[in-house]
C-alpha atoms as a PDB file:
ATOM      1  CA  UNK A   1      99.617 151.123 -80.527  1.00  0.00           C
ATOM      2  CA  UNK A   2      97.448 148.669 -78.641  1.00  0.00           C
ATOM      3  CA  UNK A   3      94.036 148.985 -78.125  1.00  0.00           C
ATOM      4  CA  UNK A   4      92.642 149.757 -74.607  1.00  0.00           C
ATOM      5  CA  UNK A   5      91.028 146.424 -74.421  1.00  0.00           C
ATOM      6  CA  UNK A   6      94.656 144.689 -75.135  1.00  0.00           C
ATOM      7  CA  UNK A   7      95.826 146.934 -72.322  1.00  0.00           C
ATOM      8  CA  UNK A   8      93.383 145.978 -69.763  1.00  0.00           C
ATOM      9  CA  UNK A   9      94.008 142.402 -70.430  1.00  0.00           C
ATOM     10  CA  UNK A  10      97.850 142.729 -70.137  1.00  0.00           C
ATOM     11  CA  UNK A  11      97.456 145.134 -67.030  1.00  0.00           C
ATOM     12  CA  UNK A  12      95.370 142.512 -65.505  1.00  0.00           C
ATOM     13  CA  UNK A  13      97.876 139.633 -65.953  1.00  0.00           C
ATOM     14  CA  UNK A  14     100.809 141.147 -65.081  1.00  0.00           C
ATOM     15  CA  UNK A  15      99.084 142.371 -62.015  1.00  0.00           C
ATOM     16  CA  UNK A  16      98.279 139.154 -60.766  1.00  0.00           C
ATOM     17  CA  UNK A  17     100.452 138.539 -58.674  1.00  0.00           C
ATOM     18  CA  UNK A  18      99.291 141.320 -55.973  1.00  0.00           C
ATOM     19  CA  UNK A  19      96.141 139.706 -55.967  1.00  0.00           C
ATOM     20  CA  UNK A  20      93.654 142.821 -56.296  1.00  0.00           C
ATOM     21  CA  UNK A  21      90.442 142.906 -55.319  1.00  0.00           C
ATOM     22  CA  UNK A  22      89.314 145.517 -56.941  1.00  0.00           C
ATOM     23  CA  UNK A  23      90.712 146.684 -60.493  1.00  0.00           C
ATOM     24  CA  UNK A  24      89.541 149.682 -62.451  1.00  0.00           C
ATOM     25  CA  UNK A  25      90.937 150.954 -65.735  1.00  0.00           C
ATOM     26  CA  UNK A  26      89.866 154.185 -67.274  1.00  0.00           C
ATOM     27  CA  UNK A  27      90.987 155.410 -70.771  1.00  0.00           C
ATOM     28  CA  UNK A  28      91.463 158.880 -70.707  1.00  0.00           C
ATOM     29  CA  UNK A  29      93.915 158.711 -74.085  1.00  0.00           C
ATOM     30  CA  UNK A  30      90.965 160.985 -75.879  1.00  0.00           C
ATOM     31  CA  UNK A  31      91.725 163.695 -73.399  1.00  0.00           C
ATOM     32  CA  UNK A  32      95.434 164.071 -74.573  1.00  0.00           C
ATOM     33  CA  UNK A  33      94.539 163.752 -78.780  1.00  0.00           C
ATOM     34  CA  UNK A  34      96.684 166.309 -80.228  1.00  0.00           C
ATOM     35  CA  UNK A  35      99.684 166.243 -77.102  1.00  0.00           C
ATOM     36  CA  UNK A  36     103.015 164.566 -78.607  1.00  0.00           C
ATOM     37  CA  UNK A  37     102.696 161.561 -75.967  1.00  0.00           C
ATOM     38  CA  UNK A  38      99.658 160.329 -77.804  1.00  0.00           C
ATOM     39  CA  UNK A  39     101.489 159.250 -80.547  1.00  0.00           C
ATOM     40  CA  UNK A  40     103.540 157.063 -78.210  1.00  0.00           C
ATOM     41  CA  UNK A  41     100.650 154.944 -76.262  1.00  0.00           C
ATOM     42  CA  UNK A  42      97.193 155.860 -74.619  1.00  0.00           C
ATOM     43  CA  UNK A  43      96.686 157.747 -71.340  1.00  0.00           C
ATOM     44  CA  UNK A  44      95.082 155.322 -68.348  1.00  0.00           C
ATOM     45  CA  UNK A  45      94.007 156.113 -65.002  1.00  0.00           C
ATOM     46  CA  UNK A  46      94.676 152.879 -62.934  1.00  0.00           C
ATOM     47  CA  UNK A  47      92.561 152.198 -59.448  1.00  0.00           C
ATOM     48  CA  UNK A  48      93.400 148.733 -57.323  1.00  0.00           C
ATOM     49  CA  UNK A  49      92.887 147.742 -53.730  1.00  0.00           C
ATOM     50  CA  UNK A  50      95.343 145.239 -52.534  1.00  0.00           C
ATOM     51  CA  UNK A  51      96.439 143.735 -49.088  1.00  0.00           C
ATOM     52  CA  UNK A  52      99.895 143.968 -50.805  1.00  0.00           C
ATOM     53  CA  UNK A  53      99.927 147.745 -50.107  1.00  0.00           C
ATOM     54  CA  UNK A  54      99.098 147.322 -47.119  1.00  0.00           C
ATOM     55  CA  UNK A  55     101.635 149.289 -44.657  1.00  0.00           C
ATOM     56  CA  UNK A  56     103.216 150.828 -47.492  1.00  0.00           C
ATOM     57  CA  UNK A  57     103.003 154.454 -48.747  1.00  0.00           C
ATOM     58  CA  UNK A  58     102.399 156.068 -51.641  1.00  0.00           C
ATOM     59  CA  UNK A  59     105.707 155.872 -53.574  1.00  0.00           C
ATOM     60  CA  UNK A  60     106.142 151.957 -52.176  1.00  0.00           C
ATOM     61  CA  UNK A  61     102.844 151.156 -53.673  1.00  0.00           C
ATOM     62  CA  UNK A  62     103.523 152.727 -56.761  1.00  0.00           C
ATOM     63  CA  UNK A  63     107.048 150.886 -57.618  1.00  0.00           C
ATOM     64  CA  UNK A  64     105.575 147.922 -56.952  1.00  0.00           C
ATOM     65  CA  UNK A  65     102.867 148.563 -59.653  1.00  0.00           C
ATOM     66  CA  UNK A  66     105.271 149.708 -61.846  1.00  0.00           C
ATOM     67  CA  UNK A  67     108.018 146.814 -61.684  1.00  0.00           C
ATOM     68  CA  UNK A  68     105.209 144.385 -62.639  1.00  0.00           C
ATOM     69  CA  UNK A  69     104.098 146.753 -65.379  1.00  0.00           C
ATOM     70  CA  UNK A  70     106.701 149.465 -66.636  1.00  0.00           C
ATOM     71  CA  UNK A  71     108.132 147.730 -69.289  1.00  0.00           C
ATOM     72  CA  UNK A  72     104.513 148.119 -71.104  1.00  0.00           C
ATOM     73  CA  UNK A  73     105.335 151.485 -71.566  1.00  0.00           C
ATOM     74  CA  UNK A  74     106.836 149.996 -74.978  1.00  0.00           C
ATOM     75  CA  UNK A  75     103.194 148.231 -75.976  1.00  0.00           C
ATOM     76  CA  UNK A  76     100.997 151.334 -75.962  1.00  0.00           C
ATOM     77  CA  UNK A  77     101.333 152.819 -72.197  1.00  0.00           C
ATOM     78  CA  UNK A  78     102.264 156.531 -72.658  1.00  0.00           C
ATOM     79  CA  UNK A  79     100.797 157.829 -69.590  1.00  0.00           C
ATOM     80  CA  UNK A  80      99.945 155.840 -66.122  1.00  0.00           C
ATOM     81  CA  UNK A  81      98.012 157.394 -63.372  1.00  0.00           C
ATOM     82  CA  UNK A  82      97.854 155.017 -60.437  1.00  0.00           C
ATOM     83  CA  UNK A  83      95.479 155.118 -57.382  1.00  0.00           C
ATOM     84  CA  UNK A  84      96.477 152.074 -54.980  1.00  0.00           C
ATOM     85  CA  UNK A  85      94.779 151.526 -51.586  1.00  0.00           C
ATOM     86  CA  UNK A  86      95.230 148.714 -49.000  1.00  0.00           C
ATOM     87  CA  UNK A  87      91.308 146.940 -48.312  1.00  0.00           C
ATOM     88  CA  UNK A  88      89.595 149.235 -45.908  1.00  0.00           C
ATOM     89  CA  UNK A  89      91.219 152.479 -47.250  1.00  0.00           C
ATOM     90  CA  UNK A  90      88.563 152.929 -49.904  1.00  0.00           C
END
């Protein structure tokens, strides 16, 4: 499994391209120790603010974060909570 550090960094490139202006990571993978996921990846909580989402909802902004990003589920992503806000909505 990678470590959270290795996570942030390939978060952070492979998100890029939406151009965030803000970009928060939390790892919350100590809060699951013992659930069967763990074994598979960490648990992260995800916050960015992007013009990209703006005009979208919820479920648009999520697929966009997650076909830049969902095939990490394979390096050490078990869990992905995502917050995503247009500027202003935060």
């Amino acid at each position: 499994m990678a470590a959270a550090s290795d996570i942030e960094t390939l978060l952070r490139e492979r998100l890029a391209p939406l151009a965030p202006t803000r970009f928060e990571l939390v790892d919350d993978s100590h809060l699951h120790a013992g659930h069967a996921g763990a074994r598979e990846g960490g648990h992260y909580r995800l916050t960015l603010v992007a013009a990209a989402f703006a005009g979208k909802n919820t479920v648009a902004r999520h697929r966009l974060v997650f076909d830049l990003v969902g095939d990490l589920k394979r390096a050490g992503i078990h869990a992905l909570g995502i917050k995503a806000y247009a500027p202003g909505e935060v």
